[in-house]
Structures are given as C-alpha cells and as structure tokens.
C-alpha atoms as a PDB file:
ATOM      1  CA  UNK A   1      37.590 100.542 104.857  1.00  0.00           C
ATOM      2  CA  UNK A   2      36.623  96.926 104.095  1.00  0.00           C
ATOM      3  CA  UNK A   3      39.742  95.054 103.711  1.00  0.00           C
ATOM      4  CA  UNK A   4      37.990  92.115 102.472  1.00  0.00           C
ATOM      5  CA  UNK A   5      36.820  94.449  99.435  1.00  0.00           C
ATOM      6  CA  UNK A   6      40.000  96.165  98.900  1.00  0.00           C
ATOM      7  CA  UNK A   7      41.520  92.617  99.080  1.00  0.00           C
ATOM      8  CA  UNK A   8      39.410  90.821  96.322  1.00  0.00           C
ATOM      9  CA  UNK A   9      39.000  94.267  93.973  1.00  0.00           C
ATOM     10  CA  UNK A  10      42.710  94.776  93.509  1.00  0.00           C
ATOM     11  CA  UNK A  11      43.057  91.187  92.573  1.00  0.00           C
ATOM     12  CA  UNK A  12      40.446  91.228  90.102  1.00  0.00           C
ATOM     13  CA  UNK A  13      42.001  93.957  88.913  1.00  0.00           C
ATOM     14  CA  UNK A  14      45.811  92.617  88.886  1.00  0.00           C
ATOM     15  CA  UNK A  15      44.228  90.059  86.635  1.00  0.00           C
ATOM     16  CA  UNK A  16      41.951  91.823  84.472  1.00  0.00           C
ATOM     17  CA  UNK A  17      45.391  93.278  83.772  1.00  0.00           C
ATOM     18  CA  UNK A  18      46.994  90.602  83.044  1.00  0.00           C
ATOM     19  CA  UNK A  19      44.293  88.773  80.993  1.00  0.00           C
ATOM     20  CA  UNK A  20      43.921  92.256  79.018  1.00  0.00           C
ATOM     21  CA  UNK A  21      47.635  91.841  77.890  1.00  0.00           C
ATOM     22  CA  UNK A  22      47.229  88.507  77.185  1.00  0.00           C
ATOM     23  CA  UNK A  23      44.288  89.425  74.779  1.00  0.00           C
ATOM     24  CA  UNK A  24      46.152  91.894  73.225  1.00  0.00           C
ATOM     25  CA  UNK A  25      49.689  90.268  72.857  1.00  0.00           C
ATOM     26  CA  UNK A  26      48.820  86.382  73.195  1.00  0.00           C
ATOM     27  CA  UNK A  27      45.660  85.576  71.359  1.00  0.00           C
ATOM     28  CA  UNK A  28      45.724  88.358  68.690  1.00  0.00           C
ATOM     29  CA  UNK A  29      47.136  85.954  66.162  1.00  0.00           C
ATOM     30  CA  UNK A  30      45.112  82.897  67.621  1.00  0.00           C
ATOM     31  CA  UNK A  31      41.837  84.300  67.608  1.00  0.00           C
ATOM     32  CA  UNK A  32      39.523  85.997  64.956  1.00  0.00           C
ATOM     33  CA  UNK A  33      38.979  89.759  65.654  1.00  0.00           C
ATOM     34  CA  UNK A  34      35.140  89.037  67.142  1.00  0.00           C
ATOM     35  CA  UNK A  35      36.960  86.526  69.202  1.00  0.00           C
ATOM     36  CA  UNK A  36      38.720  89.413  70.502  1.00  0.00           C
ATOM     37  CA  UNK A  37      36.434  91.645  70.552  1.00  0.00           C
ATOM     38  CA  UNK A  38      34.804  89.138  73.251  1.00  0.00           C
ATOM     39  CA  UNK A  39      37.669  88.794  74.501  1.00  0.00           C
ATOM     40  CA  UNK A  40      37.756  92.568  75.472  1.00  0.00           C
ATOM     41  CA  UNK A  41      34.464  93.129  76.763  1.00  0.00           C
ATOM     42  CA  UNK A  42      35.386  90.456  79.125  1.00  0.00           C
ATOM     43  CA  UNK A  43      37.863  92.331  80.287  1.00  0.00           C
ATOM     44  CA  UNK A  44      36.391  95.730  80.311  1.00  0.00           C
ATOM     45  CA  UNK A  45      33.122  94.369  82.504  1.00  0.00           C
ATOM     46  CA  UNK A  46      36.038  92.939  84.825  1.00  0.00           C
ATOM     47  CA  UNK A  47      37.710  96.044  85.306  1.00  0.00           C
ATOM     48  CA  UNK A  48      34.434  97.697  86.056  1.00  0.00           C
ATOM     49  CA  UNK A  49      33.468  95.269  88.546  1.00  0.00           C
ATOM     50  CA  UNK A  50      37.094  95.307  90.129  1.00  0.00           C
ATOM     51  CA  UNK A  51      36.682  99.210  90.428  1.00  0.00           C
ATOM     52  CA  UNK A  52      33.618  98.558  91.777  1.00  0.00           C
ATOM     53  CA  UNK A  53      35.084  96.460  94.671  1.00  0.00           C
ATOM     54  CA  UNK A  54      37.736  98.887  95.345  1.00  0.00           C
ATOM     55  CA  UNK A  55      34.452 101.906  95.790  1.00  0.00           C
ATOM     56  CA  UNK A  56      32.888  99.404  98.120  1.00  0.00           C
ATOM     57  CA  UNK A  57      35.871  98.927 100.342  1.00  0.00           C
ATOM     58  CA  UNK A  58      35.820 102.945 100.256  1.00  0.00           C
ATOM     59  CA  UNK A  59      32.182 103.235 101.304  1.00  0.00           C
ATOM     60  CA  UNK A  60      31.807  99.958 103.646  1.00  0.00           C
ATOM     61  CA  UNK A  61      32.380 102.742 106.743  1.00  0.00           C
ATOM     62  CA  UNK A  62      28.787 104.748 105.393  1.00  0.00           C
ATOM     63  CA  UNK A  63      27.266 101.419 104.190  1.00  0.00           C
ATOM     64  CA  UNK A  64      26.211  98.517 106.432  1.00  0.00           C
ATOM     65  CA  UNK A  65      28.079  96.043 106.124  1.00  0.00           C
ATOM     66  CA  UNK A  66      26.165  93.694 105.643  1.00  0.00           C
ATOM     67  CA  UNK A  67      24.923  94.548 102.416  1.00  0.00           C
ATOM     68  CA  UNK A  68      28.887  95.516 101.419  1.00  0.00           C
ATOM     69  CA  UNK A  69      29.084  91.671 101.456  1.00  0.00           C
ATOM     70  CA  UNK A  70      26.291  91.330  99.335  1.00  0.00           C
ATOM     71  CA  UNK A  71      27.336  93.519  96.750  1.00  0.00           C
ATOM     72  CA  UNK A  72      30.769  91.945  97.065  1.00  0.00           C
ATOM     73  CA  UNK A  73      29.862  88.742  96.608  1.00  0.00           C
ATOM     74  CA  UNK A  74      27.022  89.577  93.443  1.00  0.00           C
ATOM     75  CA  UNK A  75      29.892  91.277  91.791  1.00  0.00           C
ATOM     76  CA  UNK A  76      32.694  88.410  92.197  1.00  0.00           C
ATOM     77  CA  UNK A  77      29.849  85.811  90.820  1.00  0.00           C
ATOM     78  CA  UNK A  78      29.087  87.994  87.983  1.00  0.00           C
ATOM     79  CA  UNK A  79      32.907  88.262  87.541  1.00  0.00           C
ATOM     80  CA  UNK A  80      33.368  84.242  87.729  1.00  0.00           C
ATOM     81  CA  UNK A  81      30.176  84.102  85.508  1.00  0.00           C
ATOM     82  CA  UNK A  82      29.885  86.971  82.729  1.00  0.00           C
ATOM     83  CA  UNK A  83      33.368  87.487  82.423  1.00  0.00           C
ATOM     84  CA  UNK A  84      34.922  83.805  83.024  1.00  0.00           C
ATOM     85  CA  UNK A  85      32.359  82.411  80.230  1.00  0.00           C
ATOM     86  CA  UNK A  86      33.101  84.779  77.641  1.00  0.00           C
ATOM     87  CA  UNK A  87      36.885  84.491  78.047  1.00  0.00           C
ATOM     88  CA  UNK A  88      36.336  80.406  77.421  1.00  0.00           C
ATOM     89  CA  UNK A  89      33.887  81.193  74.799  1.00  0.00           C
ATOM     90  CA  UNK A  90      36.194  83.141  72.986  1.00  0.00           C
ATOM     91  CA  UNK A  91      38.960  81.106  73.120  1.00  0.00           C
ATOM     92  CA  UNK A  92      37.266  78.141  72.212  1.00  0.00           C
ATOM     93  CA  UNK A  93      39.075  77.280  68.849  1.00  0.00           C
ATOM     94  CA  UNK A  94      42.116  77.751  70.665  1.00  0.00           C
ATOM     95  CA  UNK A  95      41.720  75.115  73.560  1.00  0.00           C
ATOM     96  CA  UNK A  96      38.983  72.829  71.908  1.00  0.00           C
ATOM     97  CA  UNK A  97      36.508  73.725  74.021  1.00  0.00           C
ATOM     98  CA  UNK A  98      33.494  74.183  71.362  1.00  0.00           C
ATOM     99  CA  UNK A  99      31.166  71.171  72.857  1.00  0.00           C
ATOM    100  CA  UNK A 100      30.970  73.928  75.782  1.00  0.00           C
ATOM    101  CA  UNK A 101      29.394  76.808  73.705  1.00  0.00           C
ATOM    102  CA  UNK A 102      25.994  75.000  74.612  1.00  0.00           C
ATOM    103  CA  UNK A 103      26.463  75.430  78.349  1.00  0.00           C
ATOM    104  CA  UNK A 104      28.852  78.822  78.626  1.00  0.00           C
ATOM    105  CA  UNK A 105      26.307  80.688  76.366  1.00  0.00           C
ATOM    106  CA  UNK A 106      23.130  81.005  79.193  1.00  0.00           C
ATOM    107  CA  UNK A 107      25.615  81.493  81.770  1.00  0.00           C
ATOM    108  CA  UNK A 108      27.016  84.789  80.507  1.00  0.00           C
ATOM    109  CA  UNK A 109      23.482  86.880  80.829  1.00  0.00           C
ATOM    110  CA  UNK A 110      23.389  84.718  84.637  1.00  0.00           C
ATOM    111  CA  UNK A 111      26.359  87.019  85.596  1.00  0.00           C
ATOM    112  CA  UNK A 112      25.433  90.151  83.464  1.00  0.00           C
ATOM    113  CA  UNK A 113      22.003  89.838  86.153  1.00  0.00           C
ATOM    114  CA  UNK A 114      24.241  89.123  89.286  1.00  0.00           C
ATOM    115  CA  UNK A 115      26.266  92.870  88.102  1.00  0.00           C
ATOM    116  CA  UNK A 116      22.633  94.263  88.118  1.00  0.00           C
ATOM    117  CA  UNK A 117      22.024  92.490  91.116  1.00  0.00           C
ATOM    118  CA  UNK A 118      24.742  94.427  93.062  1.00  0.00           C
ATOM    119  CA  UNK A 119      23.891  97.798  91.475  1.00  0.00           C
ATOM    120  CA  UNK A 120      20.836  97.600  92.290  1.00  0.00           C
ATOM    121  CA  UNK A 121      21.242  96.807  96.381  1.00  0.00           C
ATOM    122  CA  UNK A 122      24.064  99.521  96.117  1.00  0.00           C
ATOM    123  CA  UNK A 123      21.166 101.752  94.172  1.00  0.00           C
ATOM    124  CA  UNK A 124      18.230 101.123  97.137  1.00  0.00           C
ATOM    125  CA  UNK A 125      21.064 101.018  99.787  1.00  0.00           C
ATOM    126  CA  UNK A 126      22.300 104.297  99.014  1.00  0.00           C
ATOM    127  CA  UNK A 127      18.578 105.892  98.034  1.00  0.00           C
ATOM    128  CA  UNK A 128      17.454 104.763 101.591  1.00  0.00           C
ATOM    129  CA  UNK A 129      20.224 106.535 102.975  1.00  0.00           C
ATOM    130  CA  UNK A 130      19.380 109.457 101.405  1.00  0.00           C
ATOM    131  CA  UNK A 131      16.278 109.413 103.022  1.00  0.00           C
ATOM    132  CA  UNK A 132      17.514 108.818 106.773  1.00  0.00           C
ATOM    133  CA  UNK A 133      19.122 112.223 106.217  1.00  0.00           C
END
C-alpha cells in the first residue's frame, strides 16, 4: 500500500466533498445553472481522480513505484489544474474574478492532458505487465 497515495486521494476526496456541498447548498442561488453545471464537472473529474489515487495506493505493491509517483503526481496537477480552474471560472461573478477568464480558460484542457497523462503510464504500465506474465 502506498501511504503517500492513500494519504493525498482521501484528501482530495474529503474536499471534493466538501466543495460538492458547497456547489449544491452555497452557490446555487449565486451562480447561474451553467455556472453550476461547471461547477459540478469540477467536482465529478475530482472525485474520479481522488478514486484514482486511492486504486494507486491499492496497486503500488504490483506497480513500481516509481511510476505510482508519476501517476500520483499527473493526477494531483490535473486536479490543481482542470478542476481548480473551472471552480474559479465558475465562480467568477461571485468573487470578481472575470479579468482571469483569459488565463484560467487554456489551463483547464493543460490538466484534462495531465489526467490523460496518468492513464496513459497506468495504461502501458499495466499492458507491459501483462506481458512479463
């Protein structure tokens, strides 16, 4: 078990939690339903990524590990990126932030590649596995 992992996937986790409530409770009257629609995929691609932490941590004993911090690390970036720039973009109105749309736009697709970036070393990782067998 990577502790490390299991560490940093249960926080993103506790949060995506949290920020999901927040979403649903807090900025439901502050926002515009795209707004929360954004709001929610943020959230969703968080939880994925969190679960994905906590599978790493599960598999670091069959994976080297190595390339368990790797994945760890793509998928925290992408979390920071994809989801942390869509949360500010779609709360914008509420905290003034519009000047930012300009620079938080091309960094959400950055951390949608750093997600693909991780599957795909957890993809050949586990595909050259295969083959050692």
């Amino acid at each position: 078990m990577n502790k490390r992992s299991l560490t940093w996937g249960s926080a993103v986790l506790l949060i995506a939690v949290a920020l999901g409530a927040f979403g649903a409770h807090g900025l439901k009257a502050r926002v515009g339903p795209e707004a929360l629609a954004q709001w929610k995929t943020a959230v969703e691609y968080q939880v994925y990524h969190g679960l994905g932490l906590v599978l790493l941590a599960a598999l670091a004993g069959r994976l080297p590990a190595k390339l368990v911090r790797i994945i760890s690390k793509l998928f925290m970036v992408g979390i920071l990126l994809f989801s942390g720039s869509i949360y500010l973009l779609a709360t914008r109105e509420v905290f003034g932030t519009q000047a930012l749309t300009s620079v938080l736009g091309p960094v959400t697709p950055v951390g949608g590649l750093m997600f693909m970036a991780g599957w795909a070393v957890l993809f050949i990782t586990a595909w050259r596995a295969a083959d050692d067998r």
